[in-house]
Protein backbone atom coordinates (compact mmCIF):
# COMPACT_ATOMS: atom_id res chain seq x y z
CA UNK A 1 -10.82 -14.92 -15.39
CA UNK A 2 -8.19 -13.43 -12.89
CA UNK A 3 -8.03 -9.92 -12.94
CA UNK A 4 -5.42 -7.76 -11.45
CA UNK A 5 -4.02 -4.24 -11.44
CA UNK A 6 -1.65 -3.36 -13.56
CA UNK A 7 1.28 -0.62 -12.83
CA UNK A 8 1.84 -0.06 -16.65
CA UNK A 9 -1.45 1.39 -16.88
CA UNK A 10 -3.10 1.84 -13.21
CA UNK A 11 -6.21 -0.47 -14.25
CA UNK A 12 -7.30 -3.70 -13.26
CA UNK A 13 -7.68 -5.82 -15.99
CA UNK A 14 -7.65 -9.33 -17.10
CA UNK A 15 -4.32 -11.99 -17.34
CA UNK A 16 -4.20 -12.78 -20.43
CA UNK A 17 -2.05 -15.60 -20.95
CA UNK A 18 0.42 -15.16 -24.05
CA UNK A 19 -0.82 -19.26 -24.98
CA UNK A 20 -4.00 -20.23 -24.52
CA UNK A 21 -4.70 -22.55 -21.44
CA UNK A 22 -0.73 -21.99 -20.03
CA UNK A 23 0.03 -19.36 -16.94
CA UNK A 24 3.57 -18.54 -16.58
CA UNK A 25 4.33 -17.40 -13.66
CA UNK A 26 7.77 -15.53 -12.44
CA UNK A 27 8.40 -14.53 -8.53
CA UNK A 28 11.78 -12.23 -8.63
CA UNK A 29 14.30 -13.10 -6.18
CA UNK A 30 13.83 -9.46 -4.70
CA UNK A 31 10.31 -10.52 -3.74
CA UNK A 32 10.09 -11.03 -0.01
CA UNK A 33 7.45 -13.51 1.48
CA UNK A 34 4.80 -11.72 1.12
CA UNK A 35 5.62 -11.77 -2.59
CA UNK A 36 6.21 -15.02 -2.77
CA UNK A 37 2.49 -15.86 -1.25
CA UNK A 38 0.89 -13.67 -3.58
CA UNK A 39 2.45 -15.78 -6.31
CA UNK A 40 0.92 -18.68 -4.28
CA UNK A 41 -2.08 -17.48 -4.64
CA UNK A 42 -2.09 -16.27 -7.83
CA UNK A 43 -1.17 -20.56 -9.15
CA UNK A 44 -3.77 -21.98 -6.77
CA UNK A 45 -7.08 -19.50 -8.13
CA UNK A 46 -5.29 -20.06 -11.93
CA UNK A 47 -5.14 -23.63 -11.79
CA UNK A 48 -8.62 -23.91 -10.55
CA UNK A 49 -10.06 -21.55 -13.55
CA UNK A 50 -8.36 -24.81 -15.71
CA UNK A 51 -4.87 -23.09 -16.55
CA UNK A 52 -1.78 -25.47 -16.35
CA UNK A 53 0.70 -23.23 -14.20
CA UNK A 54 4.58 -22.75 -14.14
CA UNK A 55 5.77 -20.92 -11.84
CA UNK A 56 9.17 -19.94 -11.29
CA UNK A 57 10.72 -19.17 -7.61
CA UNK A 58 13.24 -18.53 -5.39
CA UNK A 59 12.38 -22.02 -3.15
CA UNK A 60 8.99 -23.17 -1.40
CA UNK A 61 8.21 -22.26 1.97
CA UNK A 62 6.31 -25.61 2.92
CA UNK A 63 5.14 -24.97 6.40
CA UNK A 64 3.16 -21.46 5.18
CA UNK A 65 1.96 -24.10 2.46
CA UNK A 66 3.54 -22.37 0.00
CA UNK A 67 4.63 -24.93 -2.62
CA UNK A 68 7.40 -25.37 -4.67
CA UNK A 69 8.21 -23.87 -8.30
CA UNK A 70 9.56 -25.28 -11.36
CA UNK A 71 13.22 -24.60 -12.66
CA UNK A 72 13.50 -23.95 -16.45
CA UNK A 73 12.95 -20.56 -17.20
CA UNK A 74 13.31 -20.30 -21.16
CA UNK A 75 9.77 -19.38 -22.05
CA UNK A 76 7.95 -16.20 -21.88
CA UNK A 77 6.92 -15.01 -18.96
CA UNK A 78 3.29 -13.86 -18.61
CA UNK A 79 3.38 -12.53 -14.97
CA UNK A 80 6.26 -10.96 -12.78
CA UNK A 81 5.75 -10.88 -9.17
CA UNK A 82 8.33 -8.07 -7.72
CA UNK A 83 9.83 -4.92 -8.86
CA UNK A 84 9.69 -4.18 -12.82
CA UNK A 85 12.16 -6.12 -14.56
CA UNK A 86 10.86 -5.30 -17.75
CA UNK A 87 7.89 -2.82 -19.50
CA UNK A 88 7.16 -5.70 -21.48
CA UNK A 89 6.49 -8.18 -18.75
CA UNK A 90 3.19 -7.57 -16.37
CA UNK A 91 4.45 -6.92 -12.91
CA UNK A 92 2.55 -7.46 -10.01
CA UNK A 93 3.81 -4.92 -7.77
CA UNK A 94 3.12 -5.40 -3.45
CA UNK A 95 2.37 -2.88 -1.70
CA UNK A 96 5.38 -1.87 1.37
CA UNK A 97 5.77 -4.33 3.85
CA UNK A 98 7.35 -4.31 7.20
CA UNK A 99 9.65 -6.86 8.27
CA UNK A 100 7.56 -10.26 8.63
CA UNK A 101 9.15 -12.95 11.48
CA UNK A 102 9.51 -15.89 9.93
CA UNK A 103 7.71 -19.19 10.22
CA UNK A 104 10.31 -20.56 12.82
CA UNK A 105 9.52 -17.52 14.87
CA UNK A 106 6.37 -17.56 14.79
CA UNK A 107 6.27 -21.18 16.12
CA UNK A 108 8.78 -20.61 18.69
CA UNK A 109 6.05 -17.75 20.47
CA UNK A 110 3.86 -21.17 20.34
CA UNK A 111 1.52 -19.63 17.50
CA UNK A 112 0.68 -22.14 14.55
CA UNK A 113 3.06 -20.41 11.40
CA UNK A 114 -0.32 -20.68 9.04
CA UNK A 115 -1.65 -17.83 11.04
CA UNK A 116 1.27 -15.84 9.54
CA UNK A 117 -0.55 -16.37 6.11
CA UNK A 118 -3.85 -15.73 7.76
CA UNK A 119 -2.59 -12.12 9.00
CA UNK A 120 -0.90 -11.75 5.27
CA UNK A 121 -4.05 -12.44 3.72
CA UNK A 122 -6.28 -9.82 5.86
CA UNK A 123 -4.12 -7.33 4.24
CA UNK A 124 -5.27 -6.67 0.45
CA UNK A 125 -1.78 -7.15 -1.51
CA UNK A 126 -1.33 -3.47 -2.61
CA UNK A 127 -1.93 -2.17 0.79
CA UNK A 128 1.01 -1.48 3.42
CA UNK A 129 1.56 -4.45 5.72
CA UNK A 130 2.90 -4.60 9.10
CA UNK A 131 1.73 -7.20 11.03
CA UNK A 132 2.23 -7.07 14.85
CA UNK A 133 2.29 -9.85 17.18
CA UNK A 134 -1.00 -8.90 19.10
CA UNK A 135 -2.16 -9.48 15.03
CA UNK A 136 -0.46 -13.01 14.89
CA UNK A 137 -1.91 -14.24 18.56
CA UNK A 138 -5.66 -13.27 16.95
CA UNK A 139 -5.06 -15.08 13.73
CA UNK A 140 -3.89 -18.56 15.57
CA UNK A 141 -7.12 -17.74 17.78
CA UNK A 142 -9.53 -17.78 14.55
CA UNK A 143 -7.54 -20.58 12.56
CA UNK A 144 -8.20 -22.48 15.78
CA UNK A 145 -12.01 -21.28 16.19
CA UNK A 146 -12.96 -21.76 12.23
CA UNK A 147 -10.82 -24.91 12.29
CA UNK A 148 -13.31 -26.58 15.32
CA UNK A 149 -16.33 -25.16 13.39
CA UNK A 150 -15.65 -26.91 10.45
CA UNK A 151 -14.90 -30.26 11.81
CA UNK A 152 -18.04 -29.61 14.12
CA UNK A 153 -20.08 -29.04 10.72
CA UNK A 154 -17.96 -32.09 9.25
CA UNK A 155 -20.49 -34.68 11.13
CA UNK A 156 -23.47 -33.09 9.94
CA UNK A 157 -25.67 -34.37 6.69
CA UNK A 158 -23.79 -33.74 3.51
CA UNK A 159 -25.33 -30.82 1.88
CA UNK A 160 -24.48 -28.72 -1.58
CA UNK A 161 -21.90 -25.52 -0.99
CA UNK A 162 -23.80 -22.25 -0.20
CA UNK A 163 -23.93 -21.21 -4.33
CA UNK A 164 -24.65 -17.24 -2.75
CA UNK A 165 -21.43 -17.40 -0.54
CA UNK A 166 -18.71 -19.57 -2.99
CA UNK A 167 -19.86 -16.94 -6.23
CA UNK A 168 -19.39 -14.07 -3.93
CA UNK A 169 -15.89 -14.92 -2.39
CA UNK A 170 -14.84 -16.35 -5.78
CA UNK A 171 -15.95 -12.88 -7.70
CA UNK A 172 -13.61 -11.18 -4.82
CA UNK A 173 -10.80 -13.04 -5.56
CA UNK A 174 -11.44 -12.48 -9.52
CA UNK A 175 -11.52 -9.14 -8.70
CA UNK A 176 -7.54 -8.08 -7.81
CA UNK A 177 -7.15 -10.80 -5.17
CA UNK A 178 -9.49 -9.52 -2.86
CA UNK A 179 -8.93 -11.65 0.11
CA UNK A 180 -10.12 -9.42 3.23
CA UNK A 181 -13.34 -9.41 1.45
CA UNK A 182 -13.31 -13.21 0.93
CA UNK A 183 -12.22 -13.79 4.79
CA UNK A 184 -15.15 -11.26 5.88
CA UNK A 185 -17.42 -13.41 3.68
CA UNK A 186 -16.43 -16.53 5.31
CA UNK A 187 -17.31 -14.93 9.03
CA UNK A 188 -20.36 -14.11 7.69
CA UNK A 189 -21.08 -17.85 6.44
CA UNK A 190 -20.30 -18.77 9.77
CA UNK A 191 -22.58 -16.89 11.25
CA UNK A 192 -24.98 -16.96 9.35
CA UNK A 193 -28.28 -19.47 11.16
CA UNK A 194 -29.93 -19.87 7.46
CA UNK A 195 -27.01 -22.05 5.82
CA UNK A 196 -26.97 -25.77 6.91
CA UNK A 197 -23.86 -27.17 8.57
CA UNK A 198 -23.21 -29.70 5.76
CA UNK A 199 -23.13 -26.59 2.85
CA UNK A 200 -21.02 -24.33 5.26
CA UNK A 201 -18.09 -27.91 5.60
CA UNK A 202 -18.60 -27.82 2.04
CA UNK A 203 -18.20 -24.44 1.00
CA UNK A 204 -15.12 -23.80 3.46
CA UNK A 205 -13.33 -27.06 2.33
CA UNK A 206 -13.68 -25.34 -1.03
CA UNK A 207 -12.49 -21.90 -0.47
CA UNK A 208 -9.56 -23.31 1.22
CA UNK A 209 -7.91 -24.74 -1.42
CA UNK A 210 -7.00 -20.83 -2.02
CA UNK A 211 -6.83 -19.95 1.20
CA UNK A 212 -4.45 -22.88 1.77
CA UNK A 213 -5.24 -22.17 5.69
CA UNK A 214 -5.63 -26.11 6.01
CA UNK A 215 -9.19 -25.31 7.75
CA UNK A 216 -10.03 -29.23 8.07
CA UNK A 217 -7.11 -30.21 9.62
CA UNK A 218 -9.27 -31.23 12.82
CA UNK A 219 -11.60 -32.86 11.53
CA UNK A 220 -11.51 -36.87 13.34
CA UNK A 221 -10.01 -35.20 16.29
């Protein structure tokens, strides 16, 4: 179960869906893109905990992978992303951000735009953000490096994920989204000589359908 921290009552606690097996999801059209890819993330770890999302925003931003929402809006709303609309509706508040460049921009200095979401995510989502583009050249560096790693491990014997590592990055992002602790985890998979290649393919082609970092995109190459 998702758990995140809630401004009515300054405690994390669990998203409780108002029906059973059904997420609905709301991203303001104050929320900036930073908002809009914590509501990303938000669908992606719901759906894989088995709840059928619908998810409600201001237009997809496809190249930062993140995808489009639906448009009818005449059911309740179990989570708001963006300022409090209502003290009956949970709000997930984000912390202040600086102004992001967007995608474009960040292709145009030659980076690849996914390390925009990479330098989002090191930031825990209640945290101030302001993301420099010394910050943006080392994210494209480690996309790059952990991309090559994993289609290096990609040719090696199938093995099961790494149980110890997937539990502890999922209980992270159970616990209020945790992602810098679930990328720090991930470095020390990487590194770590004990865990086979095939298990560390397999447990980073897993965590990436949160991440949505598109880590095996080299593999073949």
């Amino acid at each position: 179960m998702l758990r995140l921290y809630d401004a009515r009552t300054g405690q994390v606690s669990d998203i409780t869906p108002a029906r059973p097996g059904r997420l609905v999801l709301r991203v303001d059209t104050v929320a900036d893109l930073r908002g809009r890819l914590l509501a990303d993330l938000v669908r992606r770890f719901s759906e894989r905990q088995r709840l059928r999302v619908f998810a409600y925003t201001d237009g997809p931003v496809e190249v930062l992978n993140i995808r489009p929402g639906t448009e009818e809006t005449s059911v309740r709303v179990d989570l708001s992303v963006g300022e409090v609309s209502s003290p009956s509706v949970r709000t997930l508040e984000v912390g202040g951000t600086a102004a992001l460049p967007g995608p474009g921009e960040v292709a145009a200095r030659g980076l690849d735009p996914l390390a925009l979401r990479l330098a989002v995510l090191r930031c825990h989502y209640r945290e101030t953000l302001d993301v420099s583009w010394d910050e943006l050249a080392e994210a494209d560096a480690d996309l790059a490096g952990w991309r090559a790693r994993v289609a290096d491990w990609s040719r090696a014997p199938g093995r099961p994920m790494s149980a110890g590592y997937v539990a502890e990055a999922e209980a992270a992002l159970c616990d209020d989204l945790d992602l810098p602790q679930v990328l720090r985890i991930l470095d020390q998979l990487a590194a770590d000589p004990v865990v086979p290649a095939g298990a560390k393919f397999e447990s980073f082609a897993h965590l990436d359908l949160f991440l949505a970092l598109d880590l095996v995109r080299d593999i073949g190459n």
